[in-house]
PDB file of N, CA and C in Angstrom:
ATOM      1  N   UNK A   1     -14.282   1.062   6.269  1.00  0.00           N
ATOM      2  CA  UNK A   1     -13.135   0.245   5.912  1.00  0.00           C
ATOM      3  C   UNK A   1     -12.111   1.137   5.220  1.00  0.00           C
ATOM      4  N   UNK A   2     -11.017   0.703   5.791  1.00  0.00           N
ATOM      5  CA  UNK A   2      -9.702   1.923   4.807  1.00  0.00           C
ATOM      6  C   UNK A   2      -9.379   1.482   3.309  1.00  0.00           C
ATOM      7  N   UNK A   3      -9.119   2.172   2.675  1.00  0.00           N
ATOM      8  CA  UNK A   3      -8.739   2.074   1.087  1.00  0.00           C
ATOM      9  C   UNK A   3      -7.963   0.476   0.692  1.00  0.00           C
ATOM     10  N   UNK A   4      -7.336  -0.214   1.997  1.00  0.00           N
ATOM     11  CA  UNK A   4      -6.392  -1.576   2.122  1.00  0.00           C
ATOM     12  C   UNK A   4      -7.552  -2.317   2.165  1.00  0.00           C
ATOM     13  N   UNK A   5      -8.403  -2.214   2.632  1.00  0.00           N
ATOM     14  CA  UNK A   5      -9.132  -3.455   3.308  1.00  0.00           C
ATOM     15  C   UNK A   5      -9.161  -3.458   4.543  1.00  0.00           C
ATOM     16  N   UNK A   6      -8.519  -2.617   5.378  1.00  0.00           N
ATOM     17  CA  UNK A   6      -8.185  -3.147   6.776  1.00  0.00           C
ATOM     18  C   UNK A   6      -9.376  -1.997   7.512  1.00  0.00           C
ATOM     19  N   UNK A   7     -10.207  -2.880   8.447  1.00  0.00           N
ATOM     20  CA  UNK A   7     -11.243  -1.812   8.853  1.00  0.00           C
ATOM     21  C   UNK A   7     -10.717  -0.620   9.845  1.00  0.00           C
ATOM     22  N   UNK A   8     -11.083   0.393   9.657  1.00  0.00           N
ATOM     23  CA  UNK A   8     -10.470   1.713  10.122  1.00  0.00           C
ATOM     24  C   UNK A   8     -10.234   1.664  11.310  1.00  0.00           C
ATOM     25  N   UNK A   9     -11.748   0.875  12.007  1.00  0.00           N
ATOM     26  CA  UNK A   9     -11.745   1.357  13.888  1.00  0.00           C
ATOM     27  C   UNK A   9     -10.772   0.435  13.854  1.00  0.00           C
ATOM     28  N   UNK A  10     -10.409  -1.259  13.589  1.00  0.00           N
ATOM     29  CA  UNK A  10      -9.433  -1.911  14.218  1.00  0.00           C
ATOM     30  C   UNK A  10      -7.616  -1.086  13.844  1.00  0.00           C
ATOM     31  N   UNK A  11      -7.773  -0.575  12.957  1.00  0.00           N
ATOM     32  CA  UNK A  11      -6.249   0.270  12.903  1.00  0.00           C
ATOM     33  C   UNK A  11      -6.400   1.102  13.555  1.00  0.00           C
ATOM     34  N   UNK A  12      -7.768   2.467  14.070  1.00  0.00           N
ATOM     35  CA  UNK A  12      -7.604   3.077  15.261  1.00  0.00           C
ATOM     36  C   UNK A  12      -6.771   2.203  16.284  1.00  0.00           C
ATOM     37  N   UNK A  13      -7.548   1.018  16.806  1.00  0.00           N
ATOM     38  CA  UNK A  13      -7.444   0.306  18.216  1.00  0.00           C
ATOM     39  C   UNK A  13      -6.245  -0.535  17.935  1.00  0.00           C
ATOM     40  N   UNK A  14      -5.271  -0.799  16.660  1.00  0.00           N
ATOM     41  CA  UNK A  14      -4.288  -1.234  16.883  1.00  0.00           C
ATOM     42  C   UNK A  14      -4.436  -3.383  16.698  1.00  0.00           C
ATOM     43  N   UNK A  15      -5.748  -3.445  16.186  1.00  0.00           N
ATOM     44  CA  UNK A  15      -6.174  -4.842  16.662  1.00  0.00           C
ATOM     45  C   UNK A  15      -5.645  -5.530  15.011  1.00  0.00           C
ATOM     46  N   UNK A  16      -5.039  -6.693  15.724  1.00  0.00           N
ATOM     47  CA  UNK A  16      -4.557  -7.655  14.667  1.00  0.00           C
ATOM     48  C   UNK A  16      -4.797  -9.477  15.032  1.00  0.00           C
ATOM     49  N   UNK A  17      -4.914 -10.464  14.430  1.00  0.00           N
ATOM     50  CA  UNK A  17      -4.687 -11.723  14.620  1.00  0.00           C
ATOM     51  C   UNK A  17      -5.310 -12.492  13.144  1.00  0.00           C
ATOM     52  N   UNK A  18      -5.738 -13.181  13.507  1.00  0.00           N
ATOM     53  CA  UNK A  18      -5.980 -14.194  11.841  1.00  0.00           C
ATOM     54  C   UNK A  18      -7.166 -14.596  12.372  1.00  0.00           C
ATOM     55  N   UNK A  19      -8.454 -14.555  10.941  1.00  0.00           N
ATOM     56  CA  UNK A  19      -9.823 -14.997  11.354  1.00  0.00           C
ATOM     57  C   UNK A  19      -9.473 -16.427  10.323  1.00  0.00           C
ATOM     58  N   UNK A  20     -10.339 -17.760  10.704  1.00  0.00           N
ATOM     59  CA  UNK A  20     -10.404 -18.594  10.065  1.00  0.00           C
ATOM     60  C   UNK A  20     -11.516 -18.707   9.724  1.00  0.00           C
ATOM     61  N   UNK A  21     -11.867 -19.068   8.469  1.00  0.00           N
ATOM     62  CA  UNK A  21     -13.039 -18.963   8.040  1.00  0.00           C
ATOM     63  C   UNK A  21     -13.619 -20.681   7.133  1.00  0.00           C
ATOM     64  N   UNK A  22     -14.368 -21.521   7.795  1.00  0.00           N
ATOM     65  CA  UNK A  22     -14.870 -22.860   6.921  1.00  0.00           C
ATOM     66  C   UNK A  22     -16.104 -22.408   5.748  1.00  0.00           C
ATOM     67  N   UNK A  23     -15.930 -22.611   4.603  1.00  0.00           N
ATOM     68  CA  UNK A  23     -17.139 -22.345   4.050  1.00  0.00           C
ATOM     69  C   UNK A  23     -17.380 -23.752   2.762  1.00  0.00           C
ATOM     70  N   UNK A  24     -18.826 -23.471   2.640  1.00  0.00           N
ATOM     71  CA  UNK A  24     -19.060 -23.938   1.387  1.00  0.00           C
ATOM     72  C   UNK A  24     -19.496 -23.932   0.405  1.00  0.00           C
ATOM     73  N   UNK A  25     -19.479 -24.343  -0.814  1.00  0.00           N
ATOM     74  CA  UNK A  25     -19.664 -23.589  -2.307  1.00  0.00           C
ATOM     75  C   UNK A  25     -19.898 -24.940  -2.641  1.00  0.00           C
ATOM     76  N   UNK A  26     -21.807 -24.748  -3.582  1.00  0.00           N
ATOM     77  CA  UNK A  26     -22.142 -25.561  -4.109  1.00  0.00           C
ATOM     78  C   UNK A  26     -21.846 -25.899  -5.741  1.00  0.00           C
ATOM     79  N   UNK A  27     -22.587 -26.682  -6.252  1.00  0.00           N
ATOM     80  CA  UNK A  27     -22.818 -27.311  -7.249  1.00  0.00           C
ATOM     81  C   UNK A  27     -22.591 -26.376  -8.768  1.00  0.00           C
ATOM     82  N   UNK A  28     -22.920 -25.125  -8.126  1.00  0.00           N
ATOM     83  CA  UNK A  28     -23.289 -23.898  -9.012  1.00  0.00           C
ATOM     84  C   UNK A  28     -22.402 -23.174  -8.852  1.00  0.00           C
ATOM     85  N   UNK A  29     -21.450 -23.160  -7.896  1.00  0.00           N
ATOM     86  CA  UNK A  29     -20.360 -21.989  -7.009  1.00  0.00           C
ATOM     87  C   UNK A  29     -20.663 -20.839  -6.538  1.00  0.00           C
ATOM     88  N   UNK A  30     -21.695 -21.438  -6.015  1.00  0.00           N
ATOM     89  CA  UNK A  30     -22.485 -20.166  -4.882  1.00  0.00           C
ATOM     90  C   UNK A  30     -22.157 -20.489  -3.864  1.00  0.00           C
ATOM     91  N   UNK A  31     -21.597 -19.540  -2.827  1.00  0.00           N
ATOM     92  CA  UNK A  31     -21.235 -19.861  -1.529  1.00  0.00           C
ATOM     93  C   UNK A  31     -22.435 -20.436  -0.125  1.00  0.00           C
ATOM     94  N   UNK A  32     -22.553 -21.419   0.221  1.00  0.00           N
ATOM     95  CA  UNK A  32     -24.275 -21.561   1.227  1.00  0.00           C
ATOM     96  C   UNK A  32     -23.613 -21.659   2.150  1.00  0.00           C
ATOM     97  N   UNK A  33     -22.930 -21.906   2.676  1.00  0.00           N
ATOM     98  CA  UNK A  33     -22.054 -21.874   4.413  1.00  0.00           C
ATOM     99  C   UNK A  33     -21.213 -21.368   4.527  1.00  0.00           C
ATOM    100  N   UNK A  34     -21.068 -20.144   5.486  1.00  0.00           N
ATOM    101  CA  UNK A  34     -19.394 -19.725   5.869  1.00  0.00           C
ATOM    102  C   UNK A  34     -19.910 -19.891   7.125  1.00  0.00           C
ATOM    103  N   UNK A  35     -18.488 -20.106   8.116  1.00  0.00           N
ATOM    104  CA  UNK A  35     -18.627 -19.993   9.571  1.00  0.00           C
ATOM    105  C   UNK A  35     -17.024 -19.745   9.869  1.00  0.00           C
ATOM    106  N   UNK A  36     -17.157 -19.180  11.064  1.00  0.00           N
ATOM    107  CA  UNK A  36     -15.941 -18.706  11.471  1.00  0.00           C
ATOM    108  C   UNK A  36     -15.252 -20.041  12.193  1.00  0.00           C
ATOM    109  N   UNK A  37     -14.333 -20.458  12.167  1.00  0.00           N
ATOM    110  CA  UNK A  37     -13.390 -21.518  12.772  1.00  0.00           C
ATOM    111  C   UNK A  37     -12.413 -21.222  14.029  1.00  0.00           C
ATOM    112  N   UNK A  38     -11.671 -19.708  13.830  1.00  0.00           N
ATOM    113  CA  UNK A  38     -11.276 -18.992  14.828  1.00  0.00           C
ATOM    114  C   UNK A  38     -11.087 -17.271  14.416  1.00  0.00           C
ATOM    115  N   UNK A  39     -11.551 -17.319  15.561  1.00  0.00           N
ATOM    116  CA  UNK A  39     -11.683 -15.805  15.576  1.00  0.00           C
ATOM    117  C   UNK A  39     -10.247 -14.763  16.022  1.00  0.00           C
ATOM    118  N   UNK A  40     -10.250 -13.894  15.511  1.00  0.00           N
ATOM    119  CA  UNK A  40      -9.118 -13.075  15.160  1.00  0.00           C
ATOM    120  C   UNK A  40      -8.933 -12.208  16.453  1.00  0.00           C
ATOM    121  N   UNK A  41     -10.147 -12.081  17.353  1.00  0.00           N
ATOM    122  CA  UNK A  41     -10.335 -11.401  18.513  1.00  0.00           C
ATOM    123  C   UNK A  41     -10.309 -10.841  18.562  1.00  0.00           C
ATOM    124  N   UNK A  42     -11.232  -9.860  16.835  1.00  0.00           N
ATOM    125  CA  UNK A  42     -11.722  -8.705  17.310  1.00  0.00           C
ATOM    126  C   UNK A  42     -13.244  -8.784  16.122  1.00  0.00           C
ATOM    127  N   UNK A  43     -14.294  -8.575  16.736  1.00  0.00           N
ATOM    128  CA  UNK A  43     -15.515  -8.995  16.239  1.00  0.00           C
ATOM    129  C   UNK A  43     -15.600  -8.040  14.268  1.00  0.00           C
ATOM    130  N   UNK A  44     -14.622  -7.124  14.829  1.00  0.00           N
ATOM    131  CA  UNK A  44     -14.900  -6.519  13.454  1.00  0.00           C
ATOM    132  C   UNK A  44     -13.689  -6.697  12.461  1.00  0.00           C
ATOM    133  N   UNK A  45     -12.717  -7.899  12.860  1.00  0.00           N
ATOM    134  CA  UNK A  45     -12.024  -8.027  11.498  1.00  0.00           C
ATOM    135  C   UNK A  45     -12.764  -9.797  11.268  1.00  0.00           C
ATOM    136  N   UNK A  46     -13.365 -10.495  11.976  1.00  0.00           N
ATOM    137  CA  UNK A  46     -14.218 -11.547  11.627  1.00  0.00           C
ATOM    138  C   UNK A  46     -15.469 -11.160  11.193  1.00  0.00           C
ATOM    139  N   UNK A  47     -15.712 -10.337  10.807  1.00  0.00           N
ATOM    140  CA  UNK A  47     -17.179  -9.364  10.540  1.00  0.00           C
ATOM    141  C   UNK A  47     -16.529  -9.096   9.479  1.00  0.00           C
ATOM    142  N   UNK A  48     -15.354  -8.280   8.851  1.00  0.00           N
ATOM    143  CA  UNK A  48     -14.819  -7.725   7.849  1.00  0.00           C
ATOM    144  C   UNK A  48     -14.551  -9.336   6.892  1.00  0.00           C
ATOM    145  N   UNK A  49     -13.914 -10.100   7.420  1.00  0.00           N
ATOM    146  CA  UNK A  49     -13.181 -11.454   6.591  1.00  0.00           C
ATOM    147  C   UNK A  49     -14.617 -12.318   6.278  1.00  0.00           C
ATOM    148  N   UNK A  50     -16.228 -12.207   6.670  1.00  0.00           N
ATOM    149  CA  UNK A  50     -17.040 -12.509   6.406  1.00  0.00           C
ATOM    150  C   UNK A  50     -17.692 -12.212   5.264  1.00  0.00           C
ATOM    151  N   UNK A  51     -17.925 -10.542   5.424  1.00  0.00           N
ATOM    152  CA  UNK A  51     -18.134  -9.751   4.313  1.00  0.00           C
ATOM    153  C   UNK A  51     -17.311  -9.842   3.034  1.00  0.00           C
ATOM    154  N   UNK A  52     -15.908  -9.691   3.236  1.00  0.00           N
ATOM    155  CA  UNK A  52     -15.107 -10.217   2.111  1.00  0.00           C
ATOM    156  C   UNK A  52     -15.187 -11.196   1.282  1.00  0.00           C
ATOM    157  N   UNK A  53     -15.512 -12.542   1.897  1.00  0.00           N
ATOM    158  CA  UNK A  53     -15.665 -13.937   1.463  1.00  0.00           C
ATOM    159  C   UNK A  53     -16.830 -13.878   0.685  1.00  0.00           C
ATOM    160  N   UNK A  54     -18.298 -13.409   1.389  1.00  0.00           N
ATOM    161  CA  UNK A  54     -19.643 -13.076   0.648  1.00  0.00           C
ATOM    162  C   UNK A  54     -19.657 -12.558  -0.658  1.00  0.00           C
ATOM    163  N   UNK A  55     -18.358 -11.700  -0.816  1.00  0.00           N
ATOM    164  CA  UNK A  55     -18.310 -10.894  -2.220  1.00  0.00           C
ATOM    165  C   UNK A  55     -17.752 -11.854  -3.441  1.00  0.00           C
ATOM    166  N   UNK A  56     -16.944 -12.925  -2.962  1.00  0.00           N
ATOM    167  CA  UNK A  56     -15.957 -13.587  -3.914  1.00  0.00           C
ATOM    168  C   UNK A  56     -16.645 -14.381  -5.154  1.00  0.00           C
ATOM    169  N   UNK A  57     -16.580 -14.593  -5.768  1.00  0.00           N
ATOM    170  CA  UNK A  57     -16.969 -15.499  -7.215  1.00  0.00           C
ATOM    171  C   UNK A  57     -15.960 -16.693  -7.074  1.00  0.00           C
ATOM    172  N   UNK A  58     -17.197 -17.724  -7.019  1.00  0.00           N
ATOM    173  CA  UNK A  58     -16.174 -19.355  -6.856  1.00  0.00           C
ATOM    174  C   UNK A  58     -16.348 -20.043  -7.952  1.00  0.00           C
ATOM    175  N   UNK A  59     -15.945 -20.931  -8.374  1.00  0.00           N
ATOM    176  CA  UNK A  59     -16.000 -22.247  -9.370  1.00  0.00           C
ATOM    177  C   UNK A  59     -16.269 -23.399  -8.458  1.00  0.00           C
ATOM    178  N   UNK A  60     -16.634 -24.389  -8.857  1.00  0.00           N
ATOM    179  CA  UNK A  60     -17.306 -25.661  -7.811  1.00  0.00           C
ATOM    180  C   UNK A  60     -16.215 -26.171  -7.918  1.00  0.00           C
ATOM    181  N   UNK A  61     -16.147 -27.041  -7.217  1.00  0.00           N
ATOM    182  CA  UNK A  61     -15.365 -28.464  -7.542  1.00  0.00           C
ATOM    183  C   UNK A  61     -15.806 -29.431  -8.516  1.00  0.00           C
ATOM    184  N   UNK A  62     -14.860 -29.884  -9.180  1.00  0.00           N
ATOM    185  CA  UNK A  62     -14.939 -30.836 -10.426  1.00  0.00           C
ATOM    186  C   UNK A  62     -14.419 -32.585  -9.830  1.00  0.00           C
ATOM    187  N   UNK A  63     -15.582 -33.302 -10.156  1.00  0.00           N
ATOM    188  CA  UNK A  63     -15.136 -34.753 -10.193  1.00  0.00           C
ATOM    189  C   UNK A  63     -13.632 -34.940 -11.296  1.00  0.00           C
ATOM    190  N   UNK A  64     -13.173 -36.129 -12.068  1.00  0.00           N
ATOM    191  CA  UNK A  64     -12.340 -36.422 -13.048  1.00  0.00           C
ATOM    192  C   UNK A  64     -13.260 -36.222 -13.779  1.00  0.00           C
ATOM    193  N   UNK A  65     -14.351 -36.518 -14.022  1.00  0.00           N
ATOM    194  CA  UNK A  65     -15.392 -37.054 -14.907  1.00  0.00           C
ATOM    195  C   UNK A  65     -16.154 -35.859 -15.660  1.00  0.00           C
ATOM    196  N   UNK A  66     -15.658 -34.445 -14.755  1.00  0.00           N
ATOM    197  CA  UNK A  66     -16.015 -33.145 -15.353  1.00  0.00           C
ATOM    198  C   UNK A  66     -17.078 -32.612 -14.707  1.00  0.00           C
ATOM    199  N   UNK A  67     -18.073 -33.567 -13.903  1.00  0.00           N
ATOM    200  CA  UNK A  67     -19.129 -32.887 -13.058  1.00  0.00           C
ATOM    201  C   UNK A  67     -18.308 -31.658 -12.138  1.00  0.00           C
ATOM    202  N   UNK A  68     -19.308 -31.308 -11.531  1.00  0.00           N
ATOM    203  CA  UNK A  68     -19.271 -29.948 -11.029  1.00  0.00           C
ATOM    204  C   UNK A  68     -19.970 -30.759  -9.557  1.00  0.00           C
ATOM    205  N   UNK A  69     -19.263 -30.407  -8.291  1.00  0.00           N
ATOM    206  CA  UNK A  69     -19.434 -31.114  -6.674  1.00  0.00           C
ATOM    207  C   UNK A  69     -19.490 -29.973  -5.882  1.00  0.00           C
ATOM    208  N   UNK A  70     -20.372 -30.476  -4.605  1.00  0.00           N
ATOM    209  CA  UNK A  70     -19.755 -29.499  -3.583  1.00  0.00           C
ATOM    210  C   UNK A  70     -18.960 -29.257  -2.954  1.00  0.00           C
ATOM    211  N   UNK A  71     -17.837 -28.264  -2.254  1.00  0.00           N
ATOM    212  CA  UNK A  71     -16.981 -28.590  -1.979  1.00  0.00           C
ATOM    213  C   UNK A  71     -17.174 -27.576  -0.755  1.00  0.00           C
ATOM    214  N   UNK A  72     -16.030 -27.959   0.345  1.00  0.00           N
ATOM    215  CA  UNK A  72     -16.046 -27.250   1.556  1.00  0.00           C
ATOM    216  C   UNK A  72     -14.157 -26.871   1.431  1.00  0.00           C
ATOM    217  N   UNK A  73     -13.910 -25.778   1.691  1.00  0.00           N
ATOM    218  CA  UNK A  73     -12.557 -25.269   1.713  1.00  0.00           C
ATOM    219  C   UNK A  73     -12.598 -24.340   3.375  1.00  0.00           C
ATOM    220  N   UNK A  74     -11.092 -24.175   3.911  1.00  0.00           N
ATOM    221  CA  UNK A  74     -10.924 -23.274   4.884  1.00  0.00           C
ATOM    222  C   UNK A  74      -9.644 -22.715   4.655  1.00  0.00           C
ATOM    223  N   UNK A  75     -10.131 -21.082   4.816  1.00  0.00           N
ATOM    224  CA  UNK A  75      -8.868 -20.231   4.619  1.00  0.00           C
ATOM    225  C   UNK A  75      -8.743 -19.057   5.824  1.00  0.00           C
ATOM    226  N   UNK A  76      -7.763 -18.472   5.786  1.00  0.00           N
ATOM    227  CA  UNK A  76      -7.292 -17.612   6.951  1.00  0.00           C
ATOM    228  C   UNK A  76      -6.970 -16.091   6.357  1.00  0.00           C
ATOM    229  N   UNK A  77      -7.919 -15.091   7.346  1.00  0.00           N
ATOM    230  CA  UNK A  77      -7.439 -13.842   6.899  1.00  0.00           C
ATOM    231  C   UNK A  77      -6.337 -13.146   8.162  1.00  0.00           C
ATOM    232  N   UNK A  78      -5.363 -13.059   7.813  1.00  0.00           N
ATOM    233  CA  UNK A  78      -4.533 -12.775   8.459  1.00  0.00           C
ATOM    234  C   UNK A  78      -4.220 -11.144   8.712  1.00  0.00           C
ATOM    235  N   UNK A  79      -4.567 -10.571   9.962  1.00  0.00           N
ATOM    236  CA  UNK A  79      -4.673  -9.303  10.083  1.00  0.00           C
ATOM    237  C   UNK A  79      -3.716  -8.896  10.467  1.00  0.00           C
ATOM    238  N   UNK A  80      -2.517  -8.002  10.221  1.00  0.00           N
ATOM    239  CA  UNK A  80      -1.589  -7.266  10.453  1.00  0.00           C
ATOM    240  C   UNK A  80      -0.947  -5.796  10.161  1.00  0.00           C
ATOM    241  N   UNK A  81      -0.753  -5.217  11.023  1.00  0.00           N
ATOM    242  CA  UNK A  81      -0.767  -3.744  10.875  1.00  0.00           C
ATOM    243  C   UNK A  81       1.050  -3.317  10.628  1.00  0.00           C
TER     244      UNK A  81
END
């Protein structure tokens, strides 16, 4: 991976698009589901935006009431050179 984030071979090969990624983060804000939603069309920047997500530190979702929920969010890594 280059010093940006951006994995080396796809800036060799010039490859760009946006991976979507559904995941979910429990009770505790540990992540237990990611899945890809759309793929960026190239296996190694949806491989890279996977790995990325795995690393992150979440907070749960909060009821009003102050509990702590599970929650499902979807975000987009947008690849551009």
């Amino acid at each position: 991976m280059g010093i940006d984030g951006y994995p080396q071979e796809a800036k060799n090969n010039g490859q760009e698009g946006i991976t979507r990624l559904r995941f979910t983060v429990n009770e505790q804000g540990l992540l237990v589901v990611a899945e890809i939603t759309r793929s960026a069309g190239a296996s190694v920047l949806d491989e890279t935006a996977l790995s990325a997500l795995s690393k992150c530190k979440f907070r749960p979702a909060q009821r009003i009431d102050g509990s702590w929920i599970r929650g499902e969010v979807e975000i987009e890594f947008v690849w551009s050179l």
